[in-house]
Protein backbone atom coordinates (compact mmCIF):
# COMPACT_ATOMS: atom_id res chain seq x y z
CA UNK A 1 201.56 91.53 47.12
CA UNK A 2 203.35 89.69 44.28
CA UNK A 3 207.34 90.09 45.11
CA UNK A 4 209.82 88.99 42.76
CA UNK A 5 212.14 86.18 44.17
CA UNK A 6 215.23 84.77 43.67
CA UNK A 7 215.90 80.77 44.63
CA UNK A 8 219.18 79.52 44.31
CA UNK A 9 218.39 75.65 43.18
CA UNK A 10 221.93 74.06 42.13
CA UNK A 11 224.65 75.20 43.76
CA UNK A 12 227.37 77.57 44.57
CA UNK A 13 230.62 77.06 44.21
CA UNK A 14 234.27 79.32 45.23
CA UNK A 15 234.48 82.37 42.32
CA UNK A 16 237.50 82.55 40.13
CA UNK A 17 237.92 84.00 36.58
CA UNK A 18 236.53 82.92 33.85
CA UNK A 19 238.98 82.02 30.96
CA UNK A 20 237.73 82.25 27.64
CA UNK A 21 237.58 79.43 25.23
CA UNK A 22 240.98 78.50 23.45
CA UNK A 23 241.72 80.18 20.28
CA UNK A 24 240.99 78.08 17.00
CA UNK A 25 242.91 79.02 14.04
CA UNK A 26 241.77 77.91 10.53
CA UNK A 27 242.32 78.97 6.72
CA UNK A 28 238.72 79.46 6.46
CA UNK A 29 237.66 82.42 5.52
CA UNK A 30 234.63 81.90 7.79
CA UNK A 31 234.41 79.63 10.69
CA UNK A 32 231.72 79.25 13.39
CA UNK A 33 231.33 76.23 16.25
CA UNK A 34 228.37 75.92 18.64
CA UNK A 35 227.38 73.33 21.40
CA UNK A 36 223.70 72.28 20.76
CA UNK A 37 222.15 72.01 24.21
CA UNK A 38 223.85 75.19 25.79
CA UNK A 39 224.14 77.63 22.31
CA UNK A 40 227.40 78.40 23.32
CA UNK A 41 229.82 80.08 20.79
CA UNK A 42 233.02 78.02 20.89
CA UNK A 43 234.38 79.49 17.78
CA UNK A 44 233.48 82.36 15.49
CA UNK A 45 235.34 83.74 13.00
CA UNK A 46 233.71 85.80 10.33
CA UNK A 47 230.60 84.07 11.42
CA UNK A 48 228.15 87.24 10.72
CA UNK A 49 229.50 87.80 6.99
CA UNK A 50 227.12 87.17 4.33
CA UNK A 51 228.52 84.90 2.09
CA UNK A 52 227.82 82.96 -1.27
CA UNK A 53 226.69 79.28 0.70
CA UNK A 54 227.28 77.01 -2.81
CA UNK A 55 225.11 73.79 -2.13
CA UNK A 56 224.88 74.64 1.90
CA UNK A 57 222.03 76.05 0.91
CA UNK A 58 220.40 73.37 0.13
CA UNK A 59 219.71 72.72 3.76
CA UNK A 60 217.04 75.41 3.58
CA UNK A 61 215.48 73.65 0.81
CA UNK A 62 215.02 70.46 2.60
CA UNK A 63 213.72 72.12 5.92
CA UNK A 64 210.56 73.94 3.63
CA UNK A 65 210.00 70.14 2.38
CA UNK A 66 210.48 68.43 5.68
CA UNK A 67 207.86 70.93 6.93
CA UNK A 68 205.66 69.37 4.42
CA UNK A 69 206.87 66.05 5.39
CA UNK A 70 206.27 66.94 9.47
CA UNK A 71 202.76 67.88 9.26
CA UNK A 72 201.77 65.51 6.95
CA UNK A 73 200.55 67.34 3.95
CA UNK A 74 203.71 65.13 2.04
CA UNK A 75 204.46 61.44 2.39
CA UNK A 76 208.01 60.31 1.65
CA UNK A 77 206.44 57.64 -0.57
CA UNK A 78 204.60 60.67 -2.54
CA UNK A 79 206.29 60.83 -6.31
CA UNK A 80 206.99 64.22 -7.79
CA UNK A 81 207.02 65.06 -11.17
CA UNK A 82 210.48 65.71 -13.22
CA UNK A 83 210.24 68.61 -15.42
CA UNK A 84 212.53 70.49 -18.36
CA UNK A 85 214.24 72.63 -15.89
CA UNK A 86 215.18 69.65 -14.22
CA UNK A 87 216.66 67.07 -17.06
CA UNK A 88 219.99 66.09 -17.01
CA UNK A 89 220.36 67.25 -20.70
CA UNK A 90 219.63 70.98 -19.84
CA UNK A 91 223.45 72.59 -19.95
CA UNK A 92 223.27 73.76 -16.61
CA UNK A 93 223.51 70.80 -14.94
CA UNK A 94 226.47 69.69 -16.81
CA UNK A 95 229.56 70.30 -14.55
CA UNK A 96 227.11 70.54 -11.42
CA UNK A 97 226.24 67.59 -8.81
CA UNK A 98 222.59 66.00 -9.31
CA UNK A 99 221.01 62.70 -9.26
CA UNK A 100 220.67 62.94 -13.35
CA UNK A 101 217.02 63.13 -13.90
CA UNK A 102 215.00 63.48 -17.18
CA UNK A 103 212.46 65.65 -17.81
CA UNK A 104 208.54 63.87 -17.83
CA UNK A 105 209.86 60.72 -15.21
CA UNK A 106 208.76 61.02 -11.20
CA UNK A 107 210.72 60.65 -8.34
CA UNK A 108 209.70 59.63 -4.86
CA UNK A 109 210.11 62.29 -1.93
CA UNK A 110 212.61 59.71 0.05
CA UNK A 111 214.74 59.49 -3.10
CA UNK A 112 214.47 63.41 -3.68
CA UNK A 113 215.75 63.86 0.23
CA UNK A 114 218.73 61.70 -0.21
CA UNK A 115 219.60 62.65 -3.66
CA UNK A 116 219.87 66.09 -2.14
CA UNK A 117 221.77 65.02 0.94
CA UNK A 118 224.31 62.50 -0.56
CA UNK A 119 224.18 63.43 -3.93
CA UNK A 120 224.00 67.13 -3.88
CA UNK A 121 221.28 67.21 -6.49
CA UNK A 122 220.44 70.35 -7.90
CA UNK A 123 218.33 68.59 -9.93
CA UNK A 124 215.80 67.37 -6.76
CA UNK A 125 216.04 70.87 -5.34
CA UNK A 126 214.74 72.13 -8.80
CA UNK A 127 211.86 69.25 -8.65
CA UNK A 128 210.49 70.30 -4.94
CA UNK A 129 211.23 73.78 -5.90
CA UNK A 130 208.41 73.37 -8.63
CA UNK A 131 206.11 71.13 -7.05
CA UNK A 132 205.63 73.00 -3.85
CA UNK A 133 205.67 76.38 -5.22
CA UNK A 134 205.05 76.37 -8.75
CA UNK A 135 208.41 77.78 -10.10
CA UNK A 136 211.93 78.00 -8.36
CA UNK A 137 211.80 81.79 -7.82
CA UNK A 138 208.42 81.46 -6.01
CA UNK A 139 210.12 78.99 -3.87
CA UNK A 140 212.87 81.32 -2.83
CA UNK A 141 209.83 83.51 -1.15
CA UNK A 142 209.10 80.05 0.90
CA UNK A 143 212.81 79.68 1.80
CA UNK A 144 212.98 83.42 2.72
CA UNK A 145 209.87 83.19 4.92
CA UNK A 146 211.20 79.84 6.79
CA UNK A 147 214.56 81.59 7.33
CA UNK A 148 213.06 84.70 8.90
CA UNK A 149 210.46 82.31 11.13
CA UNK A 150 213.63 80.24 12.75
CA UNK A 151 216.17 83.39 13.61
CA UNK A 152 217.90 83.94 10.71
CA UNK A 153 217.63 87.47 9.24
CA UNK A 154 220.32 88.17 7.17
CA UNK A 155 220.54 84.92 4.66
CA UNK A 156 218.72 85.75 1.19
CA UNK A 157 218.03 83.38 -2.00
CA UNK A 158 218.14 83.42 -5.72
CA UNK A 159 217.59 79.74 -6.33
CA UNK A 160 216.86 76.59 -4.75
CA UNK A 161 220.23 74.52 -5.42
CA UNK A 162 222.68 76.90 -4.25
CA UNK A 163 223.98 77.57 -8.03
CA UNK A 164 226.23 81.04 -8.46
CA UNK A 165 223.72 83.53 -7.78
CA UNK A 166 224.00 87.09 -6.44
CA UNK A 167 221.02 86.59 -4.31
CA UNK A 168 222.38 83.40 -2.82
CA UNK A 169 224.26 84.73 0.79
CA UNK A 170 224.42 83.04 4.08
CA UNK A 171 226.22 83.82 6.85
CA UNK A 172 228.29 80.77 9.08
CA UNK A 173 226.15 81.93 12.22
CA UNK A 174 222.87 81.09 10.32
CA UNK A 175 223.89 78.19 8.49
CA UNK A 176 224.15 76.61 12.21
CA UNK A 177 221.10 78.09 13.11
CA UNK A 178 219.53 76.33 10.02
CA UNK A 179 221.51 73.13 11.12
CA UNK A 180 220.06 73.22 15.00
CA UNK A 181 216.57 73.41 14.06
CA UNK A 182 216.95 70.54 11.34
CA UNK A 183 218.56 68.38 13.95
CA UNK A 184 215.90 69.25 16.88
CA UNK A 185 212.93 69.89 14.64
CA UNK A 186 212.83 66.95 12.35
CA UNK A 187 214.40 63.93 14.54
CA UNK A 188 212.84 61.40 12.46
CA UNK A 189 214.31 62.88 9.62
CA UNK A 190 217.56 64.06 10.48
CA UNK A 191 218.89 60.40 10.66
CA UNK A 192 219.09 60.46 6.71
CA UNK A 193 221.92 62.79 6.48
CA UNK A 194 224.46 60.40 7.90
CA UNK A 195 223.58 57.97 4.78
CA UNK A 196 227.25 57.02 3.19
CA UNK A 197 225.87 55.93 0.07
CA UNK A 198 223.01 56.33 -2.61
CA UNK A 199 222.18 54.44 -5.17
CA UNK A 200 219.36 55.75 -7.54
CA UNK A 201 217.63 52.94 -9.22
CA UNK A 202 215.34 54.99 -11.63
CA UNK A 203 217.64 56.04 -14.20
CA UNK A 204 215.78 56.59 -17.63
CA UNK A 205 218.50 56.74 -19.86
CA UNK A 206 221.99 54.58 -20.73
CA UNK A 207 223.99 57.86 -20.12
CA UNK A 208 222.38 58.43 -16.50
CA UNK A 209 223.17 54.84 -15.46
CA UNK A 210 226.52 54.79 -16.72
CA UNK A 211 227.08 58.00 -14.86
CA UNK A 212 225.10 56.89 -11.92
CA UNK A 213 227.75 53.98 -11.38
CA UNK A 214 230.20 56.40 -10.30
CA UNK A 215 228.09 58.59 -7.85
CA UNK A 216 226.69 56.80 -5.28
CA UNK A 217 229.09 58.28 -2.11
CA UNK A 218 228.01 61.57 0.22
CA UNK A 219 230.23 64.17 -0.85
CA UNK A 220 230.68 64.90 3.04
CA UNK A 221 233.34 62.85 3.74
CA UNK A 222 233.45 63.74 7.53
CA UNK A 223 230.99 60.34 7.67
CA UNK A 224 234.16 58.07 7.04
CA UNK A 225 236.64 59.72 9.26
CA UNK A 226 235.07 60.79 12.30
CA UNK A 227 232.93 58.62 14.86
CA UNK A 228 230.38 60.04 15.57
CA UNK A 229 229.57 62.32 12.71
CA UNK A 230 225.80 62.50 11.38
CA UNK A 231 225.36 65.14 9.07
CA UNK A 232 224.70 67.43 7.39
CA UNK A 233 226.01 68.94 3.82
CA UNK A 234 228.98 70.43 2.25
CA UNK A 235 229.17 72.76 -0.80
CA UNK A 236 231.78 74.11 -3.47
CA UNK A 237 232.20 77.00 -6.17
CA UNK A 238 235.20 77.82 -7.74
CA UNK A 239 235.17 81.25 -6.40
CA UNK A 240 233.95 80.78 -2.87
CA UNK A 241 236.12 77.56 -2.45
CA UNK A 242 234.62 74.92 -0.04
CA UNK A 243 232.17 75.07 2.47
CA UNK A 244 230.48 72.40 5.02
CA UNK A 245 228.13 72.39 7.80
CA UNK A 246 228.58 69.46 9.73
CA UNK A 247 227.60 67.63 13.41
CA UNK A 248 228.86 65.34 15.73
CA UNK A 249 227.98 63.65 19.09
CA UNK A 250 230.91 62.40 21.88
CA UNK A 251 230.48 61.67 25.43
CA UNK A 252 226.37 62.92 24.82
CA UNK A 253 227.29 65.92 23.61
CA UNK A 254 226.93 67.46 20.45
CA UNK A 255 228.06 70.67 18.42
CA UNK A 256 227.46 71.91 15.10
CA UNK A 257 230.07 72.93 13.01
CA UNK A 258 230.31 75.77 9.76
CA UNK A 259 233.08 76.08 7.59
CA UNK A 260 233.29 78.50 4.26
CA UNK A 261 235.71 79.83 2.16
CA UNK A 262 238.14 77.05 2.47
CA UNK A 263 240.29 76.86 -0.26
CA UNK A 264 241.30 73.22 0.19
CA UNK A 265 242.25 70.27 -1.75
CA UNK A 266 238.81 68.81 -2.69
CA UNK A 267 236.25 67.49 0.30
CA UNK A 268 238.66 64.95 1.68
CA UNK A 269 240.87 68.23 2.95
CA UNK A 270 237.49 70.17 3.76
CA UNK A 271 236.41 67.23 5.88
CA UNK A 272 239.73 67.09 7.80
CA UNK A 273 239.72 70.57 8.40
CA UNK A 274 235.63 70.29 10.08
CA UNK A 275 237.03 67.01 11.96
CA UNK A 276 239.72 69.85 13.37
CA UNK A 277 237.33 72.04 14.51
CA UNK A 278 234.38 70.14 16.40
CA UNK A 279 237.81 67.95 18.04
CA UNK A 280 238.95 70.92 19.44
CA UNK A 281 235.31 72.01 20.90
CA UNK A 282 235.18 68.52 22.07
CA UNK A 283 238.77 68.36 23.61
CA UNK A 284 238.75 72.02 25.02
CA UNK A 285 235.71 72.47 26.70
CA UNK A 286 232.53 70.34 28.47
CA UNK A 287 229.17 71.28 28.61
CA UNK A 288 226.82 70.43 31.90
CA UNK A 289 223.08 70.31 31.19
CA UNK A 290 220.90 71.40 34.40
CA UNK A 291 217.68 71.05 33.23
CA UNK A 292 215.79 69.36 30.16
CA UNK A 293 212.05 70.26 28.77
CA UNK A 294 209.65 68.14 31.46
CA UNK A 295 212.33 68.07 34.70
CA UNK A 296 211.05 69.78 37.62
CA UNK A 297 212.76 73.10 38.69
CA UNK A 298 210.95 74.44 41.39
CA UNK A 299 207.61 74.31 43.12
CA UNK A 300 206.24 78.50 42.76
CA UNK A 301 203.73 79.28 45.29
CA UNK A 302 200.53 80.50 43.79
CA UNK A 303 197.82 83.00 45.48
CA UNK A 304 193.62 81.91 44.93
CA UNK A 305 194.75 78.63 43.42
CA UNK A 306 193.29 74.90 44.00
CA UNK A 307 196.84 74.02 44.49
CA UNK A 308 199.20 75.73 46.65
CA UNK A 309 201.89 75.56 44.50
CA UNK A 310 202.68 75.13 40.37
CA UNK A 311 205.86 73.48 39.46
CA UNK A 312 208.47 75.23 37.68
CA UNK A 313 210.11 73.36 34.25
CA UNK A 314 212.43 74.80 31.47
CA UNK A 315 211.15 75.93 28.43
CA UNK A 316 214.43 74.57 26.62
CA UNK A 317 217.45 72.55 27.55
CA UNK A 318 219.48 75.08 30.04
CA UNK A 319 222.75 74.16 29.73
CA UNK A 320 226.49 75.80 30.54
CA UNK A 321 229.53 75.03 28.51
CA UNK A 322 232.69 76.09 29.75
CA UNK A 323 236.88 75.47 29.01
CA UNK A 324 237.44 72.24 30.61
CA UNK A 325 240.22 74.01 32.44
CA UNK A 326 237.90 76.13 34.91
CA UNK A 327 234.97 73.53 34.84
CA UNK A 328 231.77 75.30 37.08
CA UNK A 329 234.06 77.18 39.44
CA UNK A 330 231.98 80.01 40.07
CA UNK A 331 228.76 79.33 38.37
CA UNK A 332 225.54 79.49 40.36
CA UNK A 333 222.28 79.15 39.16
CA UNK A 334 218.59 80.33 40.58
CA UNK A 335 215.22 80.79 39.50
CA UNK A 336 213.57 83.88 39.71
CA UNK A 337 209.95 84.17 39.79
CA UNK A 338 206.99 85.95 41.08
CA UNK A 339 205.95 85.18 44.50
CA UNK A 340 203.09 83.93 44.33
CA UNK A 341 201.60 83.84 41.37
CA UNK A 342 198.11 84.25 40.65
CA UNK A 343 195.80 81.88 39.92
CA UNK A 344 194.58 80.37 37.22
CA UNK A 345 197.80 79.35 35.64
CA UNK A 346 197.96 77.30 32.29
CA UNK A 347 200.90 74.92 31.28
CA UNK A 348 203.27 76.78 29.65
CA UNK A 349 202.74 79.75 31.20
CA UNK A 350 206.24 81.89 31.85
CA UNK A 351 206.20 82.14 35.38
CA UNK A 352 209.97 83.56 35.67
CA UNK A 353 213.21 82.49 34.16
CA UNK A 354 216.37 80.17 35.40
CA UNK A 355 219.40 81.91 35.57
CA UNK A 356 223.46 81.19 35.88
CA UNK A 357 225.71 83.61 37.16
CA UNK A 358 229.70 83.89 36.80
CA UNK A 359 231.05 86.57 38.51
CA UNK A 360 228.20 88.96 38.72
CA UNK A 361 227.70 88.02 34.60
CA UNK A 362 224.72 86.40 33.55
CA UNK A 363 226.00 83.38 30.92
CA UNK A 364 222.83 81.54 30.37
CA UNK A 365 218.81 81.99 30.54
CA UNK A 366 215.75 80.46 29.60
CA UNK A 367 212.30 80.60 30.61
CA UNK A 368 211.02 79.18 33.96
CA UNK A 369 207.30 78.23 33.20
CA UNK A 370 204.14 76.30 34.34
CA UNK A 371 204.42 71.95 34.06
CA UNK A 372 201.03 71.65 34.55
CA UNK A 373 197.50 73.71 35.11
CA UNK A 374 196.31 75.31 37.91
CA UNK A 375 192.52 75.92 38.68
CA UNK A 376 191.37 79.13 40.37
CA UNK A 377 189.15 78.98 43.76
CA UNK A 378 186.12 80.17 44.17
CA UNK A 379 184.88 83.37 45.15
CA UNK A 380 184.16 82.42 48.98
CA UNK A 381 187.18 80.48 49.09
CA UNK A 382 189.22 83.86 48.14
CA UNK A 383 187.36 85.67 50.51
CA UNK A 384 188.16 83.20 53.11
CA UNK A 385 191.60 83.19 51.94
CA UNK A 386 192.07 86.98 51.97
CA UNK A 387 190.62 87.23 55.95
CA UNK A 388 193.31 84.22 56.72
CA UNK A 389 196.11 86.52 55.61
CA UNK A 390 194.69 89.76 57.52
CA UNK A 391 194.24 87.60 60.56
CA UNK A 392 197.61 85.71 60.72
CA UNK A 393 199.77 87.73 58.37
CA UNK A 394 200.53 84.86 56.04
């Protein structure tokens, strides 16, 4: 009979109350602060809104082309082709960031990626728009489909750059879910967005370089002032005020930060106001990772298999972040699986989940499954097996 179990595989430690994290105040209309590894919510305020995201939402833009990039259907070295909607001379590009393009040039991906990153090019997002999708409002479909595969259900598109449209809304919670899987899905990539500086050497007219002189710096400003800062993009309308998504590592730790509706004093204010918020995360509370993808958890028994046992891994980085005032005081963690599980098993396979516990309240989970493969016996073998248990009761 399979009977589900419960092992206790870290530790237990003497109960006490758990404090919640320390109130964050901002002028933000919308603010929202999350520890990568354990997903924990150190600050949320207004963070399931919808919201116009200005040039934010540009990040969604780059992950549909860096899943072009990942699988290799695109090759940063590929060149795209610059059309009308694009130029420099069409009006709405006038008061609005861009690299300062002209219509019948090309552009490689790499400089597209960092035009949009440090730049803020509405221009580039208008180029990949068209190339990968034929016109910017089919490439709103893509964005919309990409949002909806990685968890975010709520965020909707008009356009590719992030200009004042009523079908451009985001919320702060799903800008950072946009954020996590750019950092964690695209690792070779993600390195660009903590480039300072770009300098486009293509320009095609004496207007565009003379321009181009005085636009070479990221608009995210958090890159000069706090160590540690990699990424990832800020945004601004008149009406919505400022807005940045932005992350930072201390200690080997990280969080991801959202700001919107921040009615500031240009980016250097928006960029002190983000360095605020992830210092407090970092100053009030600490994270403790248990378990990575790959480390063993726990050997499961397994019934008719060529092994006697399968061992246990994580699924995704389990992880507990807590005020640094209480620490782990109280937290246990187990595994809980099915004992024993029936052969065959394939890697992968869920085999239970891993569990911590605070006070009777369950504050983290992830999957507990199979590191490796495990054969079934043959049929004598399994009869052989199944007399050995009548006979001896084990």
């Amino acid at each position: 009979m399979n009977i589900m179990k419960s092992k206790i595989i870290t530790f237990l430690l003497i109960l006490c109350a758990t404090p919640a994290f320390a109130e964050y105040k901002t002028k933000a209309k919308s603010a929202f602060l999350l520890d990568y590894d354990s997903g924990a919510e150190i600050v949320s305020k207004s963070a399931d809104e919808l919201m116009p995201p200005s040039s934010m939402l540009k990040l969604m833009t780059l992950a549909v082309l860096f899943d072009g990039v990942k699988s290799g259907q695109i090759s940063l070295d590929d060149r795209f082709p610059v059309g009308k909607n694009a130029d420099y001379q069409d009006p709405v590009w006038y008061p609005a960031s861009k690299i300062c393009l002209s219509a019948g040039q090309d552009i490689s991906v790499r400089d597209l990626i960092l035009g949009l990153i440090v730049l803020s090019g509405g221009d580039a997002s208008v180029v990949v728009a068209e190339k990968l999708a034929g016109t910017e409002e089919k490439f709103t479909d893509m964005m919309t489909a990409k949002a909806r595969a990685i968890g975010m259900p709520l965020s909707t598109f008009g356009n590719a750059s992030g200009l004042p449209n009523d079908r451009n809304l985001m919320t702060s919670r799903e800008l950072a879910t946009l954020a996590y899987h750019i950092i964690s899905d695209y690792p070779d990539l993600y390195p660009m967005f903590a480039t300072r500086r770009f300098e486009f050497g293509e320009y095609k007219t004496d207007w565009c370089r003379d321009w181009g002189k005085t636009h070479t710096v990221n608009y995210n400003k958090l890159l000069f002032i706090m160590p540690g800062a990699d990424g990832l993009k800020t945004g601004h309308t008149d009406k919505g005020g400022y807005g940045m998504v932005a992350s930072a590592t201390a200690g080997g730790r990280r969080l991801i930060g959202v700001i919107n509706g921040f009615h500031g004093k240009g980016h250097d204010a928006l960029a002190a106001e983000m360095k605020s918020l992830l210092t407090h995360g970092f100053n009030t509370t600490t994270t403790k990772v248990f378990y990575r993808p790959g480390d063993d958890v726990t050997a499961v028994p397994v019934w008719y298999g060529r092994n006697g046992t399968v061992m246990g891994t994580v699924d995704r980085t389990f992880a507990i972040t807590t005020p640094k005032e209480s620490g782990l005081n109280g937290v246990r963690v187990l595994a809980r699986y099915t004992d024993p599980m029936p052969a065959p098993i394939h890697a992968g396979d869920v085999l239970g989940e891993v569990i911590a516990e605070r006070d009777g309240n369950v504050v983290a989970r992830t999957n507990l499954i199979a590191k490796n493969n495990v054969g079934r016996v043959r049929f004598f073998a399994r009869v052989w097996r199944n007399i050995f248990v009548m006979l001896t009761g084990r």
